[in-house]
PDB file of N, CA and C in Angstrom:
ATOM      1  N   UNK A   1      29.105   2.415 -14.754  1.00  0.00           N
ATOM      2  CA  UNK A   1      29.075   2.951 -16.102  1.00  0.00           C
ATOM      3  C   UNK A   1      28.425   1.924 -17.023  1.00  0.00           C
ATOM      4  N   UNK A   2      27.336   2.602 -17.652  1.00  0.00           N
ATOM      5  CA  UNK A   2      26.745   1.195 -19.021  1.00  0.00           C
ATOM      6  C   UNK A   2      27.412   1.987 -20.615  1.00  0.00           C
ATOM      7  N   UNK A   3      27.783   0.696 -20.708  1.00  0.00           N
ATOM      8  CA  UNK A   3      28.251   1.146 -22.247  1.00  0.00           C
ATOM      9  C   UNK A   3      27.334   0.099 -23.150  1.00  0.00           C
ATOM     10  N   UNK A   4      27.449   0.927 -24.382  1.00  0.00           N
ATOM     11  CA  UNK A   4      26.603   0.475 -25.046  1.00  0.00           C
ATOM     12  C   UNK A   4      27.491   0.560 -26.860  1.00  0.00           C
ATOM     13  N   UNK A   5      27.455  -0.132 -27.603  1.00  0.00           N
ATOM     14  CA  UNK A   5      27.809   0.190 -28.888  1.00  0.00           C
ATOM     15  C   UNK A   5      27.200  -0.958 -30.192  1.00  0.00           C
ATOM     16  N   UNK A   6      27.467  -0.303 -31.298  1.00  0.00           N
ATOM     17  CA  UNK A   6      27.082  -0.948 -32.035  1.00  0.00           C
ATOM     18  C   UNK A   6      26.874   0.008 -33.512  1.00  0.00           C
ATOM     19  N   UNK A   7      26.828  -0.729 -35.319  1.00  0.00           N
ATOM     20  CA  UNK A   7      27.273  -0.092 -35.707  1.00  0.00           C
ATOM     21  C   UNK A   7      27.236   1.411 -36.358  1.00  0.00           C
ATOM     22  N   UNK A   8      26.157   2.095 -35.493  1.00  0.00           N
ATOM     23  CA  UNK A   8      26.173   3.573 -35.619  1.00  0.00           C
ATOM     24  C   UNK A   8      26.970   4.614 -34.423  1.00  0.00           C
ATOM     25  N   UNK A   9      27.954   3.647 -33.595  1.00  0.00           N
ATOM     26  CA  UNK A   9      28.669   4.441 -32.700  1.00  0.00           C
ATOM     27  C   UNK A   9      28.688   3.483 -31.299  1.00  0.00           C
ATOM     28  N   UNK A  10      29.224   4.593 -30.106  1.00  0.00           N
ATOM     29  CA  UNK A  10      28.974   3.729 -28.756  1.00  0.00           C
ATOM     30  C   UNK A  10      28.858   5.122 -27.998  1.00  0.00           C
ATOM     31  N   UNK A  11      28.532   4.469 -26.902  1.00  0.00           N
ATOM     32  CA  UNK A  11      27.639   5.634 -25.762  1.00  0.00           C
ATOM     33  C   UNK A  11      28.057   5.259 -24.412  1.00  0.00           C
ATOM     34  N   UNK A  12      28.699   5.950 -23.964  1.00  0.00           N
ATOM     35  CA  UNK A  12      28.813   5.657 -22.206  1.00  0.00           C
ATOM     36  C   UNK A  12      27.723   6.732 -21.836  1.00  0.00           C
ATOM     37  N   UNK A  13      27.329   6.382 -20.386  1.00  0.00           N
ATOM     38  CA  UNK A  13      26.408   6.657 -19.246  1.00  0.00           C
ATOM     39  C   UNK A  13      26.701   6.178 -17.894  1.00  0.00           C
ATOM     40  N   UNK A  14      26.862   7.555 -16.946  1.00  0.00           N
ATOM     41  CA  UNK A  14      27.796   6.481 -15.508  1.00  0.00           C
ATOM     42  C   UNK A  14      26.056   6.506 -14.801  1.00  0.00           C
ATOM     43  N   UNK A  15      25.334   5.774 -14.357  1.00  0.00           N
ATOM     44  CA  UNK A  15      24.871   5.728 -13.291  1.00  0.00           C
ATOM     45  C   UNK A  15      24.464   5.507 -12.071  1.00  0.00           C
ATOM     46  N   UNK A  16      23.570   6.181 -11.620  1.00  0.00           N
ATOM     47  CA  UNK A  16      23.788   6.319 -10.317  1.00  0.00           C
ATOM     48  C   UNK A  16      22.654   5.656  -9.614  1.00  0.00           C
ATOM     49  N   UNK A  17      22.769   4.654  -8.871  1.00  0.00           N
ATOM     50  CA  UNK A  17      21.787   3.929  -8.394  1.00  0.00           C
ATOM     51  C   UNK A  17      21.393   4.303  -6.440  1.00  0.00           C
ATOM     52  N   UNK A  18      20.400   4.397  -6.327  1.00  0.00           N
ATOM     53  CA  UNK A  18      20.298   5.079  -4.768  1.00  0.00           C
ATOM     54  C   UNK A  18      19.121   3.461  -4.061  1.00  0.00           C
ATOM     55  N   UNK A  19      19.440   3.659  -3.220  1.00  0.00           N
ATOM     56  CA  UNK A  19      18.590   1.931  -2.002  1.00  0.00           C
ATOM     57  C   UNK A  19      17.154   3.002  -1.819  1.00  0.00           C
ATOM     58  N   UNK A  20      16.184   2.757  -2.267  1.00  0.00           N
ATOM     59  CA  UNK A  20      14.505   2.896  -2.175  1.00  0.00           C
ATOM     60  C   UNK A  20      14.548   2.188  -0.587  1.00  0.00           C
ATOM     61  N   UNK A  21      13.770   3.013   0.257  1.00  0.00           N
ATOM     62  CA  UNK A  21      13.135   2.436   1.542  1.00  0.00           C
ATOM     63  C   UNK A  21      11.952   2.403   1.017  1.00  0.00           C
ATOM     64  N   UNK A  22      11.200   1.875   2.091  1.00  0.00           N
ATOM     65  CA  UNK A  22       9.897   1.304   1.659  1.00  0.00           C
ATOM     66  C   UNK A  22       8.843   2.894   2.493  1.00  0.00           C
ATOM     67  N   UNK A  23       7.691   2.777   2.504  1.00  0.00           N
ATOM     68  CA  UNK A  23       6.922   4.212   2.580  1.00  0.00           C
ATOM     69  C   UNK A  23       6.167   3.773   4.083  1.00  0.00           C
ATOM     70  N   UNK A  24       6.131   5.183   4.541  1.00  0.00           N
ATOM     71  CA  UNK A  24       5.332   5.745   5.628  1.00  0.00           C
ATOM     72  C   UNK A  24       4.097   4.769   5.968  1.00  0.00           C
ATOM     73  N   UNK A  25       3.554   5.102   7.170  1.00  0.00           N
ATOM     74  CA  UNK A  25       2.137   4.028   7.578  1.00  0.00           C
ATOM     75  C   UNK A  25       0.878   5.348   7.029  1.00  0.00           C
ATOM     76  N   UNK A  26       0.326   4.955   6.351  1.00  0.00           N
ATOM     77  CA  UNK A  26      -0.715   5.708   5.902  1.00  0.00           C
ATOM     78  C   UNK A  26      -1.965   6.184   7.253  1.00  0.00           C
ATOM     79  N   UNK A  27      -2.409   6.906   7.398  1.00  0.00           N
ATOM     80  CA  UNK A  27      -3.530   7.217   8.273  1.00  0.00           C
ATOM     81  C   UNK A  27      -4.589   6.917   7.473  1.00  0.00           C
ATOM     82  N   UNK A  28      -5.900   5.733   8.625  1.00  0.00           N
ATOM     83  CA  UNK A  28      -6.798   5.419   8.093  1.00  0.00           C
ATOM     84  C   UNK A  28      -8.281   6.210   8.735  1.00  0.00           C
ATOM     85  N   UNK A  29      -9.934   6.253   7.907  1.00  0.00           N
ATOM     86  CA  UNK A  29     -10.625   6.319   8.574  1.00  0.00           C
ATOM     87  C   UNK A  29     -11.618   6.064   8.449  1.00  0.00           C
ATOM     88  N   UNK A  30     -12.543   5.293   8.933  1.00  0.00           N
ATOM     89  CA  UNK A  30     -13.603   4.885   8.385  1.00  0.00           C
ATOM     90  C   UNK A  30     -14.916   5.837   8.023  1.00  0.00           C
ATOM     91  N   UNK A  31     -15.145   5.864   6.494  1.00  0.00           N
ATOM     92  CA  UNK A  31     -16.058   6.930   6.148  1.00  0.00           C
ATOM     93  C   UNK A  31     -17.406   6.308   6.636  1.00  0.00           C
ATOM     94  N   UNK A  32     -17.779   5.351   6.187  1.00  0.00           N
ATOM     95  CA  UNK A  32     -19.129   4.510   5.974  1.00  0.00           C
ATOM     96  C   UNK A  32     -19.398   3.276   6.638  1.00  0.00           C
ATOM     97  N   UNK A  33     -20.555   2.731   7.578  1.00  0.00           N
ATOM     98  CA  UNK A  33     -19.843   1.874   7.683  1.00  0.00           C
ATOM     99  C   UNK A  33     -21.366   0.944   7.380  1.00  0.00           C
ATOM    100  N   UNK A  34     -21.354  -0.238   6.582  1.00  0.00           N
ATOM    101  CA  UNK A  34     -22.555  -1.094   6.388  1.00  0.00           C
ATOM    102  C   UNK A  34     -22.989  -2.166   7.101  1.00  0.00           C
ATOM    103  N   UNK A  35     -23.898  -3.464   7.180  1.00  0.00           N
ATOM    104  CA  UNK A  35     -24.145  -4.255   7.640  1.00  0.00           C
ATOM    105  C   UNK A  35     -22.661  -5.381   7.345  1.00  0.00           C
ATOM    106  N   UNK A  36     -22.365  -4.857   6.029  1.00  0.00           N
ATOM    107  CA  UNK A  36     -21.321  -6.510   5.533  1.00  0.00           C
ATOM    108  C   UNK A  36     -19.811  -5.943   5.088  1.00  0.00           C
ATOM    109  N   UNK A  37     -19.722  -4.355   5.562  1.00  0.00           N
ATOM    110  CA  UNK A  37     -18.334  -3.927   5.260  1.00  0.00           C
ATOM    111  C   UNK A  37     -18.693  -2.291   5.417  1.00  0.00           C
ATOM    112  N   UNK A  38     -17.304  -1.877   5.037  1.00  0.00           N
ATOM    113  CA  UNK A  38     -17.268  -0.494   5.056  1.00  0.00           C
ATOM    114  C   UNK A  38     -16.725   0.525   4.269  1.00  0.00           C
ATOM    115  N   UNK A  39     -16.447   1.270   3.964  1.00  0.00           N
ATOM    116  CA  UNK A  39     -15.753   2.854   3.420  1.00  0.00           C
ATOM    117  C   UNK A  39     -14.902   2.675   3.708  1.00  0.00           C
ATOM    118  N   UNK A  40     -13.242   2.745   3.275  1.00  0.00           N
ATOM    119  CA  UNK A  40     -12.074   3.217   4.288  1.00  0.00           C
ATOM    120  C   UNK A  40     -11.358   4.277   3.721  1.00  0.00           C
ATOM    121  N   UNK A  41     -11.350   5.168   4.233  1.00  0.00           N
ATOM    122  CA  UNK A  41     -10.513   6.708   3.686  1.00  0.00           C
ATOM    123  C   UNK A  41      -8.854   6.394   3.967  1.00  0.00           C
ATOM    124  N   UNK A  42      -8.143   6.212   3.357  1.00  0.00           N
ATOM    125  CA  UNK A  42      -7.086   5.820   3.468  1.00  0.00           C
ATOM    126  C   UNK A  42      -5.871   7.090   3.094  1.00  0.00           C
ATOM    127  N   UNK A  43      -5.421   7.623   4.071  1.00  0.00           N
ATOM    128  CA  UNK A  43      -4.318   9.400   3.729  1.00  0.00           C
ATOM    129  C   UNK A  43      -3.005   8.640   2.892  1.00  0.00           C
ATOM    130  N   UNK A  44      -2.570   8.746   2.331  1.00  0.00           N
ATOM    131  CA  UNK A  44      -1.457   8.761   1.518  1.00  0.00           C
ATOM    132  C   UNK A  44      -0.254   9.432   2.521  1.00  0.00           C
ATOM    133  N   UNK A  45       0.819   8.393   2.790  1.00  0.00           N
ATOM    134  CA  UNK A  45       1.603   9.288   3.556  1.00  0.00           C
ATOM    135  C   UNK A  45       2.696   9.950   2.663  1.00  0.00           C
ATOM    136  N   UNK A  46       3.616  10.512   3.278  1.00  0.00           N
ATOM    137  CA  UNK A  46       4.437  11.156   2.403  1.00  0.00           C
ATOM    138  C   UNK A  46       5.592  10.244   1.385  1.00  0.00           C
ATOM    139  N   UNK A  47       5.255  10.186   0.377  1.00  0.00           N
ATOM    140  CA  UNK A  47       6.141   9.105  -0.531  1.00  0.00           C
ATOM    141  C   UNK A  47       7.822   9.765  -0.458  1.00  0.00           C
ATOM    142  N   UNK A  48       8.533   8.319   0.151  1.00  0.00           N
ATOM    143  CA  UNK A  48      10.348   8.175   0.367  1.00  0.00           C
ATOM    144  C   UNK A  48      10.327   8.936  -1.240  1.00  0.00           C
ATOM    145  N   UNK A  49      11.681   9.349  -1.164  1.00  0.00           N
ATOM    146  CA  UNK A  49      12.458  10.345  -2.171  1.00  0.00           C
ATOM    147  C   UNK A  49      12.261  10.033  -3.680  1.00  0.00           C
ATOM    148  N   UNK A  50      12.070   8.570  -3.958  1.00  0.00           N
ATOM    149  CA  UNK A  50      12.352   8.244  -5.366  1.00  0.00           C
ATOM    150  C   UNK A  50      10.937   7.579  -5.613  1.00  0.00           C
ATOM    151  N   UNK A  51      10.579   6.718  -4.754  1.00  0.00           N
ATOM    152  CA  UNK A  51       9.473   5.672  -5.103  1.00  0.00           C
ATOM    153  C   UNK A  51       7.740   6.620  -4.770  1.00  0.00           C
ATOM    154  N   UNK A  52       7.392   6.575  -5.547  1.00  0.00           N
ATOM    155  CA  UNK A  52       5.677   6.895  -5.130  1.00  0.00           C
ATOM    156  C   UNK A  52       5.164   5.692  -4.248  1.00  0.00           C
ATOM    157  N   UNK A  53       3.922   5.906  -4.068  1.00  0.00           N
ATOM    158  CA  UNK A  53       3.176   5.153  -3.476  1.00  0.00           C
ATOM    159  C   UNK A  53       2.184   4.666  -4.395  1.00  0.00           C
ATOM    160  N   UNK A  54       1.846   3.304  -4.744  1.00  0.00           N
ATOM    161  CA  UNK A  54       1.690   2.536  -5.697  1.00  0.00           C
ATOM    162  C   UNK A  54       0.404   2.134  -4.848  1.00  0.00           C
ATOM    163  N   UNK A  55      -0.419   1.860  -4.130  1.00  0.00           N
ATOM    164  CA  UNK A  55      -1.393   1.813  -3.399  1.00  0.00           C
ATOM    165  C   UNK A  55      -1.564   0.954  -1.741  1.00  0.00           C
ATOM    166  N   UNK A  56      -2.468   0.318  -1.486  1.00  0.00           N
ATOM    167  CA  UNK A  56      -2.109  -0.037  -0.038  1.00  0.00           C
ATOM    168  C   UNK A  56      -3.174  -1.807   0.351  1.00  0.00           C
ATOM    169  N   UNK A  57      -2.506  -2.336   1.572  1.00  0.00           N
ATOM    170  CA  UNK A  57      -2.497  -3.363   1.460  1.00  0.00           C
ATOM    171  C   UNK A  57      -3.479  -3.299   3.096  1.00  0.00           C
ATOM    172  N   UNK A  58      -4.784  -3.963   2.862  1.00  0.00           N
ATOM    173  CA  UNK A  58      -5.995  -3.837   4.428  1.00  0.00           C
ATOM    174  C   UNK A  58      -5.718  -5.189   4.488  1.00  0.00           C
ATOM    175  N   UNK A  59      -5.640  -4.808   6.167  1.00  0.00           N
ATOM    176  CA  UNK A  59      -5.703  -6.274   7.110  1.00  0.00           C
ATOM    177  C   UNK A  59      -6.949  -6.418   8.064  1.00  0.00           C
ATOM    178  N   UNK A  60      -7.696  -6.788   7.894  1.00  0.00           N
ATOM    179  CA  UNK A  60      -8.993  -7.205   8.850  1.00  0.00           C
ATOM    180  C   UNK A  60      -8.791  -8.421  10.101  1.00  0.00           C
ATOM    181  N   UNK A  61      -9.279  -8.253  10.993  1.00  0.00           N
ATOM    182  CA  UNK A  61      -8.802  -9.178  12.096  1.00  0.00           C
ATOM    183  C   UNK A  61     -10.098  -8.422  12.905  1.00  0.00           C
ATOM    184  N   UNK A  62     -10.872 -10.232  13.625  1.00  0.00           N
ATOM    185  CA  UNK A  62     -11.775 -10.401  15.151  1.00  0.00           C
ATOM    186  C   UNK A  62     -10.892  -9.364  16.093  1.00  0.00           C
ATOM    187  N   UNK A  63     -11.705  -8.333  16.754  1.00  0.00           N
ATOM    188  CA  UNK A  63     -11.412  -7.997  17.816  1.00  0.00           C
ATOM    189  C   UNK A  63     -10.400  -8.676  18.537  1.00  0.00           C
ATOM    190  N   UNK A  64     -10.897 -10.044  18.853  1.00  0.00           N
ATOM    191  CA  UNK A  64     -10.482 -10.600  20.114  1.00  0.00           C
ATOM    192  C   UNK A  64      -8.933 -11.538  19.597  1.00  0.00           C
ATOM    193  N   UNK A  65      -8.900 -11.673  18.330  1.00  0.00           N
ATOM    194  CA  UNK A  65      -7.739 -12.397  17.702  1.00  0.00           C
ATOM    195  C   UNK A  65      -6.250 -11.198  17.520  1.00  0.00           C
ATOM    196  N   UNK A  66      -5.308 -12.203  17.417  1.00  0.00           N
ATOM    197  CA  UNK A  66      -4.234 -11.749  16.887  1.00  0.00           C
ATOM    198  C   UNK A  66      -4.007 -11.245  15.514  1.00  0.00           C
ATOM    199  N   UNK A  67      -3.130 -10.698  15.387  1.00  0.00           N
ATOM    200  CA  UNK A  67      -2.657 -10.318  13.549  1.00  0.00           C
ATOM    201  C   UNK A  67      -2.434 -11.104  13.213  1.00  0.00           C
ATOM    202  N   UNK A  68      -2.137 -12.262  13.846  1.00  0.00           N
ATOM    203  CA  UNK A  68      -1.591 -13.614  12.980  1.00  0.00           C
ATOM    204  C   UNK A  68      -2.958 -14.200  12.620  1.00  0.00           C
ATOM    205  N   UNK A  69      -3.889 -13.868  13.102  1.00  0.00           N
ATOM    206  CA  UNK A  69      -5.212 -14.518  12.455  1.00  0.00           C
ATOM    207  C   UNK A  69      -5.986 -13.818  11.722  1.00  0.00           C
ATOM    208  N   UNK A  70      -5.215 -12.988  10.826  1.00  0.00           N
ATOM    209  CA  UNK A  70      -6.133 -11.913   9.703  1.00  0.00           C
ATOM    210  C   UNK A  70      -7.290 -12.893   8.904  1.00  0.00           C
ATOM    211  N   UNK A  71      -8.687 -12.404   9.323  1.00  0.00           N
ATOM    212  CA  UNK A  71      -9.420 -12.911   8.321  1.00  0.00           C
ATOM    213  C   UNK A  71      -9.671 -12.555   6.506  1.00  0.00           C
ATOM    214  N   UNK A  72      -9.206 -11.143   6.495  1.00  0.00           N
ATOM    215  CA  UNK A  72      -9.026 -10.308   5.402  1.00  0.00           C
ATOM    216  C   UNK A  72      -8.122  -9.644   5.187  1.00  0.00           C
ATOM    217  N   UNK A  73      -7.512  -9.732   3.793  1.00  0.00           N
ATOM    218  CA  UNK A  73      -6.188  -9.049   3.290  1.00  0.00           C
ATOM    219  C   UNK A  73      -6.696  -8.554   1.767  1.00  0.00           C
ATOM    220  N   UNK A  74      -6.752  -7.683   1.419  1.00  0.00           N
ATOM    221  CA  UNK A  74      -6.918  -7.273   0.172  1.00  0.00           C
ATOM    222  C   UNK A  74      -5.680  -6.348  -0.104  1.00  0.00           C
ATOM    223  N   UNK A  75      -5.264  -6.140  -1.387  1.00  0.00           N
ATOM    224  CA  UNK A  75      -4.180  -5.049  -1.895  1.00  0.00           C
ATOM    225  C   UNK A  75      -5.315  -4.147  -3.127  1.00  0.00           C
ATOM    226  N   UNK A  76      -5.171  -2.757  -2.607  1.00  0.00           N
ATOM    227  CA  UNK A  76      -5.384  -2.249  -3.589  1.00  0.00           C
ATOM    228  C   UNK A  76      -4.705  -1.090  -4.140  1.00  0.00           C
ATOM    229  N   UNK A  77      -4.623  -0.943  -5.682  1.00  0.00           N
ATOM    230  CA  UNK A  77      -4.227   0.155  -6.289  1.00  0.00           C
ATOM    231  C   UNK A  77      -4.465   2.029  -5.705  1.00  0.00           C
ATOM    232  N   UNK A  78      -3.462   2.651  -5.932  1.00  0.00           N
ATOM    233  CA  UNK A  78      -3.798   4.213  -4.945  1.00  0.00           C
ATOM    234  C   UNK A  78      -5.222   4.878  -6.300  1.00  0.00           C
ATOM    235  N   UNK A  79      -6.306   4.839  -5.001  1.00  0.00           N
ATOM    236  CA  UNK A  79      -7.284   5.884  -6.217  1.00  0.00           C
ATOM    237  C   UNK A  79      -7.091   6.897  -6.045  1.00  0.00           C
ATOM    238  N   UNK A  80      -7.748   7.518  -6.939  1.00  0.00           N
ATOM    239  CA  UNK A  80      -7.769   9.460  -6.943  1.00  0.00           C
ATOM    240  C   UNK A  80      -9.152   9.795  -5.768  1.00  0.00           C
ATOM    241  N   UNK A  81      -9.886   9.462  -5.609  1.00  0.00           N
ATOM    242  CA  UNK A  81     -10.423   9.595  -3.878  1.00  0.00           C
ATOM    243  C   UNK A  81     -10.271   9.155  -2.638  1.00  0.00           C
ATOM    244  N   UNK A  82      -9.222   8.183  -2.977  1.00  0.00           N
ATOM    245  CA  UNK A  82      -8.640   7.614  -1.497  1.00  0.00           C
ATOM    246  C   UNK A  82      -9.506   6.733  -0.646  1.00  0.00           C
ATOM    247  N   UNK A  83     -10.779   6.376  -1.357  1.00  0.00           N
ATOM    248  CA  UNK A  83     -11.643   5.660  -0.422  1.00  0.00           C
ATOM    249  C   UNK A  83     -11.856   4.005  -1.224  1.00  0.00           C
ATOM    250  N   UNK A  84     -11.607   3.565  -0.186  1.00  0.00           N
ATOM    251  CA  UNK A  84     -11.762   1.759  -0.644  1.00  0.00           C
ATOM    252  C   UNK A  84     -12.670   1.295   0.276  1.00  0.00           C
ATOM    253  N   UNK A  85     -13.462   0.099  -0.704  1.00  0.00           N
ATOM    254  CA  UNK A  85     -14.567  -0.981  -0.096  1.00  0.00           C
ATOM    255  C   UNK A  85     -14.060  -1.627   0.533  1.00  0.00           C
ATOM    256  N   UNK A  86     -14.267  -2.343   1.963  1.00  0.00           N
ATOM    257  CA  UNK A  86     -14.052  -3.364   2.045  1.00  0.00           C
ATOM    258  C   UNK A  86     -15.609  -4.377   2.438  1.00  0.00           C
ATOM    259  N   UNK A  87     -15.420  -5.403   1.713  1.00  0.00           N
ATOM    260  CA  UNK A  87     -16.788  -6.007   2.251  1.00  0.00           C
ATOM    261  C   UNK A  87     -16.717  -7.592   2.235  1.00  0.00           C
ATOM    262  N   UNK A  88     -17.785  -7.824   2.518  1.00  0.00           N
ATOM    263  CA  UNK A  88     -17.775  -9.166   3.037  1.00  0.00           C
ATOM    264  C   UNK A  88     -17.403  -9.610   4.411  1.00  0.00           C
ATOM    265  N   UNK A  89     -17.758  -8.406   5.558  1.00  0.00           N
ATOM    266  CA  UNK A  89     -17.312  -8.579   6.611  1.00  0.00           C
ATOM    267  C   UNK A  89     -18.593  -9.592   7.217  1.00  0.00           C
ATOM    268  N   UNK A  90     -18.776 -10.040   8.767  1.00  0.00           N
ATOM    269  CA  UNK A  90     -20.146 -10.182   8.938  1.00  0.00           C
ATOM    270  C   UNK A  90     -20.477  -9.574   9.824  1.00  0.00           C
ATOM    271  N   UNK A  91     -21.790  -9.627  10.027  1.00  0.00           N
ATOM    272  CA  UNK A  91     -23.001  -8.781  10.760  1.00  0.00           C
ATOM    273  C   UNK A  91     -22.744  -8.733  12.029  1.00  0.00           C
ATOM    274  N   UNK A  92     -22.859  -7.299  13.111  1.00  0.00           N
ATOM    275  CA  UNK A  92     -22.557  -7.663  14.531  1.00  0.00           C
ATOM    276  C   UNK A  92     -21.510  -8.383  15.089  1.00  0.00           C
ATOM    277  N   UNK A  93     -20.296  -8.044  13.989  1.00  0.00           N
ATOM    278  CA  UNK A  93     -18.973  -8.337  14.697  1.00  0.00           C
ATOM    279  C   UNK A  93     -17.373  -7.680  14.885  1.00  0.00           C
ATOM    280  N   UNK A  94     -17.387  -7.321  15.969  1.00  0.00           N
ATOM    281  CA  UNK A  94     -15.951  -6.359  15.992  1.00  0.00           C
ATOM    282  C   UNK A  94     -14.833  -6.921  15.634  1.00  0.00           C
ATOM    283  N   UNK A  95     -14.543  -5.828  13.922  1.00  0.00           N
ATOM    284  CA  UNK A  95     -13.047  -5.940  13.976  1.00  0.00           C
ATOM    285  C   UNK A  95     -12.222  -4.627  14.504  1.00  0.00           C
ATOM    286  N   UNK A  96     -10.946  -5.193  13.939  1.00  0.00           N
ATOM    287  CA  UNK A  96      -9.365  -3.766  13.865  1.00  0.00           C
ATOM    288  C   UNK A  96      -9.181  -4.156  12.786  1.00  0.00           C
ATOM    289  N   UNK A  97      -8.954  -2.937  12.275  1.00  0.00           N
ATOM    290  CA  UNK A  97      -8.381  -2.844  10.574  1.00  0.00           C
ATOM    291  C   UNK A  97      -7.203  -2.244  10.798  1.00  0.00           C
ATOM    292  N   UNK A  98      -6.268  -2.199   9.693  1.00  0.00           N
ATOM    293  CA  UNK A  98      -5.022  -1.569   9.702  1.00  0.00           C
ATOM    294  C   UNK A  98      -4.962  -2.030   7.791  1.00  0.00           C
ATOM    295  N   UNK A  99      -3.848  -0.589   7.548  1.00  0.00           N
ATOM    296  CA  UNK A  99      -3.640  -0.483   6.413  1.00  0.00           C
ATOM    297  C   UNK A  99      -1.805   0.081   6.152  1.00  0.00           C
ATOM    298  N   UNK A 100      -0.951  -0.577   5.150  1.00  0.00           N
ATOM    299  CA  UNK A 100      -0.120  -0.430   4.750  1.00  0.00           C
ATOM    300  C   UNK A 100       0.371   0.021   3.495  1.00  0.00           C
ATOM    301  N   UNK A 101       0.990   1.497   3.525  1.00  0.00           N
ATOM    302  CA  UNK A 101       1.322   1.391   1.975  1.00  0.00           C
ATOM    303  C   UNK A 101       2.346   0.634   1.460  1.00  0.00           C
ATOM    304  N   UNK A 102       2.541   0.750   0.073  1.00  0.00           N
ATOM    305  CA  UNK A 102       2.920  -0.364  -1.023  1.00  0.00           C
ATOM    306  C   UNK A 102       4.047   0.860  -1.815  1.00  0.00           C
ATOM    307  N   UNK A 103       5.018   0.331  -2.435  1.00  0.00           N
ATOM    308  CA  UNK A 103       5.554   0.923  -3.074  1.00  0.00           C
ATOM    309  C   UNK A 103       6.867  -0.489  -3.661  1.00  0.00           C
ATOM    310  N   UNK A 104       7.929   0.065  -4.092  1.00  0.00           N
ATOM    311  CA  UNK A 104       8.748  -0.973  -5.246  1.00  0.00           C
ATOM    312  C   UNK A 104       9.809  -1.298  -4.053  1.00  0.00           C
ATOM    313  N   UNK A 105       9.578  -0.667  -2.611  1.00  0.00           N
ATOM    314  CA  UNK A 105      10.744  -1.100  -1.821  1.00  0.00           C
ATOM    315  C   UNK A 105       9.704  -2.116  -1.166  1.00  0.00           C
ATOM    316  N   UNK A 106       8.737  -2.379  -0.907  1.00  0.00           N
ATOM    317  CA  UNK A 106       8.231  -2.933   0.099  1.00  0.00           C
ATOM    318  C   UNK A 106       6.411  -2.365   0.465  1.00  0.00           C
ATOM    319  N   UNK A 107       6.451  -2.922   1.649  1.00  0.00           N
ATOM    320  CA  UNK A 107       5.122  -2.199   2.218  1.00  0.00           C
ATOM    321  C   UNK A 107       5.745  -1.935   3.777  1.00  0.00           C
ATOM    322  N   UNK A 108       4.688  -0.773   4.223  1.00  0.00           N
ATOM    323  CA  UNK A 108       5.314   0.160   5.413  1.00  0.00           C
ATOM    324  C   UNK A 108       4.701  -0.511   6.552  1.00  0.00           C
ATOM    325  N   UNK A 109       5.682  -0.243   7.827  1.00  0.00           N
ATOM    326  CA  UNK A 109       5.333  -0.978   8.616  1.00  0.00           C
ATOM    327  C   UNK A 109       3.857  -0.963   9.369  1.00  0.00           C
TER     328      UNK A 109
END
């Protein structure tokens, strides 16, 4: 319950507080792809009960490396076309991308 007063009266309010999980793994896909980066179409998964989805967080990684050796991490805001740059990759070299959404509980696994 928050109470509140002061001298034009007082006000109770009981509320109700609920635990936010953090959001779904978004489906990614590459629209475009250039010499030094690419397009990434990024699906919006279905936003947990209370929290939206606030936008999403790309991990770039060498083919041949681990996740623990991400060369690229960017966070970006959710657009209204769903497609993000990524660039500055280099020329003639395989990565794996992966993308996480973002929201006020966390980011998804």
């Amino acid at each position: 319950t928050c109470i509140a007063e002061n001298i034009h009266g007082k006000l109770e309010k009981v509320v109700m507080l609920t635990e936010g999980a953090k959001p779904g793994t978004p489906h990614i896909n590459p629209l475009k792809i250039y010499p030094d980066g690419l397009d990434l179409y990024i699906e919006e998964p279905q936003a947990e009960m209370f929290l939206r989805i606030e936008g999403f967080q790309v991990e770039i990684k060498e083919i041949n490396k681990s996740w623990d050796q991400v060369i690229f991490l960017k966070n970006f805001k959710l657009d209204k076309k769903n497609v993000y740059n990524l660039d500055g990759l280099h020329h003639n070299t395989f990565y794996h991308v992966r993308a996480k959404s973002r929201n006020k509980a966390g980011l998804s696994d």
